[in-house]
Protein backbone atom coordinates (compact mmCIF):
# COMPACT_ATOMS: atom_id res chain seq x y z
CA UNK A 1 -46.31 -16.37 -49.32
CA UNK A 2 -49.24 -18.41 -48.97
CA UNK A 3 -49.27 -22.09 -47.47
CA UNK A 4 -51.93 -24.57 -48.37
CA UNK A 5 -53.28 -26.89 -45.79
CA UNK A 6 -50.69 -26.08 -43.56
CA UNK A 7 -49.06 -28.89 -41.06
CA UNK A 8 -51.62 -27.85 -37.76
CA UNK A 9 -49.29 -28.48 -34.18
CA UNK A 10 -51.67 -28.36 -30.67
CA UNK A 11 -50.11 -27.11 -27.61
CA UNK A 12 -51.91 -28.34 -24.91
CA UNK A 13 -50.80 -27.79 -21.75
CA UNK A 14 -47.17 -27.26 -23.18
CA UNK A 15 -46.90 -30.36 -25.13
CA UNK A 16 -47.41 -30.46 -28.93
CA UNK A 17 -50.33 -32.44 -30.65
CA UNK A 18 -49.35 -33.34 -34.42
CA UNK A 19 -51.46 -33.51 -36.75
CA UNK A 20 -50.18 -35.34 -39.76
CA UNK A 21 -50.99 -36.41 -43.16
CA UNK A 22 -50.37 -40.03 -43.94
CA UNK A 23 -48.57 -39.67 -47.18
CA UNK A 24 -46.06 -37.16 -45.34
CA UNK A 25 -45.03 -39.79 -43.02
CA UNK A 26 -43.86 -41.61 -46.18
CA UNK A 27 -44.00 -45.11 -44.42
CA UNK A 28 -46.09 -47.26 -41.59
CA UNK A 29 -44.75 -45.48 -37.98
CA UNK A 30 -42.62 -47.70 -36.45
CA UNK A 31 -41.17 -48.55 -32.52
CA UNK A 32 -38.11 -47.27 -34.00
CA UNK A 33 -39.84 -43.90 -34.61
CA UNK A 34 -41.77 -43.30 -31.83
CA UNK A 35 -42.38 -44.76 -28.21
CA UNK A 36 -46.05 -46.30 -28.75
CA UNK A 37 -48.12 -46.77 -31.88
CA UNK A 38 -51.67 -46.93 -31.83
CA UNK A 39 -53.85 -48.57 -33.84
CA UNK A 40 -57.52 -46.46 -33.42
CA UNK A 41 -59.10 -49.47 -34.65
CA UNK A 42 -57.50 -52.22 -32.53
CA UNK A 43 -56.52 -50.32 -29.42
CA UNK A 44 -58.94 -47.95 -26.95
CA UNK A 45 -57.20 -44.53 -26.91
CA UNK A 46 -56.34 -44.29 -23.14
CA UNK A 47 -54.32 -41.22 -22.50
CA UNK A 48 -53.09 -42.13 -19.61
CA UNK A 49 -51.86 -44.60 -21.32
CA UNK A 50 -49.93 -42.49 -23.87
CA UNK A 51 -45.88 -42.26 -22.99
CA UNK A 52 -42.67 -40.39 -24.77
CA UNK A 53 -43.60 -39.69 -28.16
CA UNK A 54 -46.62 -41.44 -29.06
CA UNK A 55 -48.23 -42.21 -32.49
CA UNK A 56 -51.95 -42.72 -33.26
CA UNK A 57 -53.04 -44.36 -36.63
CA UNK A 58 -56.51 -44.82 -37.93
CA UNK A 59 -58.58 -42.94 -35.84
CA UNK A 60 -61.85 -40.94 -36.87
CA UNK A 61 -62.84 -37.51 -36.11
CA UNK A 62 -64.69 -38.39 -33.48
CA UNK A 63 -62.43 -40.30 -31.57
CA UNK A 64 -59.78 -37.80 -32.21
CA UNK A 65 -62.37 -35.26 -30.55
CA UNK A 66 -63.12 -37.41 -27.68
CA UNK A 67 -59.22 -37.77 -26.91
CA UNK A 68 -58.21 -34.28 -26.93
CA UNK A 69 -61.21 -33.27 -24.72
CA UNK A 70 -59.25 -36.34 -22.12
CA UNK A 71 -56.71 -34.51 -22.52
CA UNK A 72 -58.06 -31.69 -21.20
CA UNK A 73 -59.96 -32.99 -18.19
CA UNK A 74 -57.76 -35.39 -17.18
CA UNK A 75 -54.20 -35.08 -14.85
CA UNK A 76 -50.95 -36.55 -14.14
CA UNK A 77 -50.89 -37.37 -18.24
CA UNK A 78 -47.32 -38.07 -19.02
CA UNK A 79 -45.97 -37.80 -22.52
CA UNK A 80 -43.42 -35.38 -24.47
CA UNK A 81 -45.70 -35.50 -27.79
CA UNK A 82 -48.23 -36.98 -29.74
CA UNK A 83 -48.74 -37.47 -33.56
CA UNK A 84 -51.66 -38.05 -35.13
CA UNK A 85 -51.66 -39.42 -38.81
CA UNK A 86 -54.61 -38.72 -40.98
CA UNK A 87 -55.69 -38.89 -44.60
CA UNK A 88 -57.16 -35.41 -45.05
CA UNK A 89 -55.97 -32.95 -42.64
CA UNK A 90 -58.18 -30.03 -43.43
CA UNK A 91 -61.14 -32.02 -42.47
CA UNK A 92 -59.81 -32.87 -39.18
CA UNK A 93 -58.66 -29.54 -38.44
CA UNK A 94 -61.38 -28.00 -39.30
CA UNK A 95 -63.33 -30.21 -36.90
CA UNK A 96 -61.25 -29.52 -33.77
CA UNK A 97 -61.26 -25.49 -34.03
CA UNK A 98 -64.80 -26.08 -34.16
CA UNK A 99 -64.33 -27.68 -30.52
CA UNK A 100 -63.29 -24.60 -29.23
CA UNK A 101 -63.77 -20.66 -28.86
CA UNK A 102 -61.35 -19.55 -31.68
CA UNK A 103 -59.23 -16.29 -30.53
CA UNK A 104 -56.46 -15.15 -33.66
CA UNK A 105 -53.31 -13.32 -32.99
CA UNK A 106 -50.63 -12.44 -34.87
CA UNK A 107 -46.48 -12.11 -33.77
CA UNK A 108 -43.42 -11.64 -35.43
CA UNK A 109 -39.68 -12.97 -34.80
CA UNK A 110 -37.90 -9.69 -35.34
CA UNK A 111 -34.37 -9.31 -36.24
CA UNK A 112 -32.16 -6.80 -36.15
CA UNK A 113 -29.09 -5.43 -38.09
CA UNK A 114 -27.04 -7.63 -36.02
CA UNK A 115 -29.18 -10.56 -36.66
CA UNK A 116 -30.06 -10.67 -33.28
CA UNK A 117 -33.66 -11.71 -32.36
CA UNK A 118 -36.49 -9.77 -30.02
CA UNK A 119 -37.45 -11.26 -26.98
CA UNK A 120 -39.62 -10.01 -24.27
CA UNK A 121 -40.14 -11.39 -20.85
CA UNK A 122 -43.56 -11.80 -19.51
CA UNK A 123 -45.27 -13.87 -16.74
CA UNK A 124 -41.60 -15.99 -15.63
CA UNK A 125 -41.09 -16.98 -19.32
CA UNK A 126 -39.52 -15.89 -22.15
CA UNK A 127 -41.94 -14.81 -25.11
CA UNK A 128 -41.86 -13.51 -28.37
CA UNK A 129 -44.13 -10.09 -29.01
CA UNK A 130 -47.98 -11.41 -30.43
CA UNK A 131 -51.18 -9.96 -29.76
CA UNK A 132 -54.59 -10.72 -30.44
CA UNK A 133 -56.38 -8.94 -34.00
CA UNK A 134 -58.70 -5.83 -33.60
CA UNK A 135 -61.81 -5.98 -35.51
CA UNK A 136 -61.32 -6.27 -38.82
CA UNK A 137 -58.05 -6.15 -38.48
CA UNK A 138 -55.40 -8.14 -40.68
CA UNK A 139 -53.04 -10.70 -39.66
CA UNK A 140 -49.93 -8.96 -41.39
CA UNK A 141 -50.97 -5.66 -39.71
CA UNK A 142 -51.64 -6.79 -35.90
CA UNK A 143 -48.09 -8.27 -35.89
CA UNK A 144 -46.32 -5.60 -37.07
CA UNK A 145 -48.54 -3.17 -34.53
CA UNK A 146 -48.00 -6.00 -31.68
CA UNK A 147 -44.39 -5.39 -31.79
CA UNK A 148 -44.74 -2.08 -31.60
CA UNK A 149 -46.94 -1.86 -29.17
CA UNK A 150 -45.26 -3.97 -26.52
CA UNK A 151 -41.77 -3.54 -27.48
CA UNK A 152 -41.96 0.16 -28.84
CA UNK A 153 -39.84 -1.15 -32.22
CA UNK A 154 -41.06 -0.16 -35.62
CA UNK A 155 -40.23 -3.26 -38.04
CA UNK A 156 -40.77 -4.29 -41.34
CA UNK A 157 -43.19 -7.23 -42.02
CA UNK A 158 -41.63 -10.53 -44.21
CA UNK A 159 -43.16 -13.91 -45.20
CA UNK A 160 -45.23 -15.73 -43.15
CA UNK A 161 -43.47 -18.75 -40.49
CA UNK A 162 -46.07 -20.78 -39.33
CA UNK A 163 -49.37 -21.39 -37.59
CA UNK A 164 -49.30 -22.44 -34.00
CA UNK A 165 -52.41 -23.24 -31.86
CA UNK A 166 -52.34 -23.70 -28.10
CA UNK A 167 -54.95 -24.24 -25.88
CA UNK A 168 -56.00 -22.51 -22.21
CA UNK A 169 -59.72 -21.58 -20.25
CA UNK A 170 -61.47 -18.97 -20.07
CA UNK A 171 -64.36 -18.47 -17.93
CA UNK A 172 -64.73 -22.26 -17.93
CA UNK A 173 -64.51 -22.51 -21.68
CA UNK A 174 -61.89 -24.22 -23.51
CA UNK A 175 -59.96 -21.49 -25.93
CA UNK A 176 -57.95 -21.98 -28.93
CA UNK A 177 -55.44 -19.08 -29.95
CA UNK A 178 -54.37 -19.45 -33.00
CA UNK A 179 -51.31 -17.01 -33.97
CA UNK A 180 -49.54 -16.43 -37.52
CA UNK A 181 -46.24 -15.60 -37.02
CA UNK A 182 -44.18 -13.56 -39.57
CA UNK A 183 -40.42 -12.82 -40.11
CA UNK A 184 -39.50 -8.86 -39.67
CA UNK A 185 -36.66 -7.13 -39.82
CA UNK A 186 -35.82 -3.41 -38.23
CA UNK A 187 -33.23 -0.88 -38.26
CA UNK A 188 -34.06 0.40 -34.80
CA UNK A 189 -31.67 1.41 -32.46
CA UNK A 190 -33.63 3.41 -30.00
CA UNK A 191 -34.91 2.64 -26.49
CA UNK A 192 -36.99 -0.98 -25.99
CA UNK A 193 -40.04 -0.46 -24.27
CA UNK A 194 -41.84 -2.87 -22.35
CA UNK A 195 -45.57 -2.40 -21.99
CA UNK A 196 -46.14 -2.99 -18.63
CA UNK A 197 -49.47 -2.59 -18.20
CA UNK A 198 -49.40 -6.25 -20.62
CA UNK A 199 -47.26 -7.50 -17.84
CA UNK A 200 -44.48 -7.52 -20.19
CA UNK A 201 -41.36 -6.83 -17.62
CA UNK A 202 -38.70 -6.61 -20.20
CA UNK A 203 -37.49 -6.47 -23.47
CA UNK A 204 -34.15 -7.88 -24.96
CA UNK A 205 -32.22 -8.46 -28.09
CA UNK A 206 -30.56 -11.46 -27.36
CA UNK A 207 -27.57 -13.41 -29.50
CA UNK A 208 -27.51 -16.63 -30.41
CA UNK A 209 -25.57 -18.33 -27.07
CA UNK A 210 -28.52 -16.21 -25.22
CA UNK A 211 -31.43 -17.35 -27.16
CA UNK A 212 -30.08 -21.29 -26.28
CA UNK A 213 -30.77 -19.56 -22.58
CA UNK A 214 -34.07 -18.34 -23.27
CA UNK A 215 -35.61 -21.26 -25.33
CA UNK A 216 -34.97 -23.18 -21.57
CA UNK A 217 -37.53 -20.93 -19.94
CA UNK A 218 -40.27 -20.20 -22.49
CA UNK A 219 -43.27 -21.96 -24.06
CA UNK A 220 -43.05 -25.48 -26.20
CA UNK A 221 -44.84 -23.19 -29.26
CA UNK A 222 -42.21 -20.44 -29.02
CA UNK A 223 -39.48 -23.11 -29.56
CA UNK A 224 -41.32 -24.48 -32.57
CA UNK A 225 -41.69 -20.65 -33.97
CA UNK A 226 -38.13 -20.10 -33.58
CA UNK A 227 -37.62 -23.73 -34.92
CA UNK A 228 -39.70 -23.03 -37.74
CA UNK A 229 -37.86 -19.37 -38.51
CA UNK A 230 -34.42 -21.03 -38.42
CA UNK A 231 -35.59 -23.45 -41.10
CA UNK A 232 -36.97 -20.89 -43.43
């Protein structure tokens, strides 16, 4: 199940960058809405500047470029999000993969026969099994081999979640991963694996009261998967 020009969501350094059409917002963004509106044309995008949940109206590609590369060389930033409303989204999203090194991965929420969902524990957070593509390698098949692979559970693949993007360097470039997540489902009730030599440490199926655990030590674009799966 295919989705066109699907809402694009930044995570850099943990904290989501929006990307949203104009007619989706269904009115002018108000104080009420959000902690600072921007007008592109009438105010200078200062990050530092940016605070709680901030909005940004009007602005062009380029100054939309030039902001998230402040983002990324600039510290002690403080905001939770920020929105950014647009007329045609594809445009601008194509524009900003272009900004960095694209990597693709693919995950998958998996649940089990008693509806409880895979997690795996990797680097002091909670995660959710993804890996990057082989060559010439489909989406729908890395995922399903990802959880295998680092979780040693054979699952079946559903419909597609979402898209997330986050951002990290690598060898002093700037990297975008971009990861399709899928629902799966699995009858397995043998032994979890961790694959250790991912520096995965461990592998759970976790409830619903233990997920509300995990989701307060993992990434900002795991809780939007999960957020995402529970709305589907």
């Amino acid at each position: 199940m295919r989705q066109k020009n699907e809402q694009m969501v930044i995570f850099i350094d943990d904290r989501p960058i929006r990307i949203v059409k104009k007619k989706e917002l269904g009115e002018i963004p108000s104080k009420e809405d959000f902690d600072l509106v921007l007008d592109a044309r009438l105010s200078p995008l200062k990050v530092e500047n940016f605070t709680g949940h901030t909005c940004i109206i009007n602005a062009s590609i380029d100054q939309v470029e030039k902001m998230l590369m402040n983002l990324h060389a600039k510290s002690g930033i403080h905001f939770h999000g920020l929105y950014i409303v647009v007329e045609d989204r594809k445009t601008y999203k194509q524009r900003i993969i272009k900004m960095y090194q694209l990597v693709e991965a693919a995950g998958g929420v998996v649940v089990n026969q008693k509806q409880d969902i895979l997690w795996m524990f990797r680097l002091g957070k909670w995660d959710l099994p993804k890996g990057k593509l082989e060559k010439n390698e489909k989406f729908e098949t890395a995922a399903v081999r990802e959880v295998e692979e680092e979780c040693n559970v054979k699952a079946d693949l559903g419909n597609k979640i979402c898209t997330s993007y986050h951002t990290y360097t690598h060898k002093n470039k700037l990297v975008l991963k971009k990861t399709r997540w899928y629902a799966m489902k699995t009858n397995f009730t043998g032994t979890l694996i961790p694959q250790t030599e991912e520096g995965i440490e461990k592998v759970e199926w976790m409830n619903e009261k233990q997920q509300i655990q995990a989701l307060t030590n993992t990434y900002s674009s795991i809780r939007y998967v999960i957020e995402k799966f529970k709305s589907i």
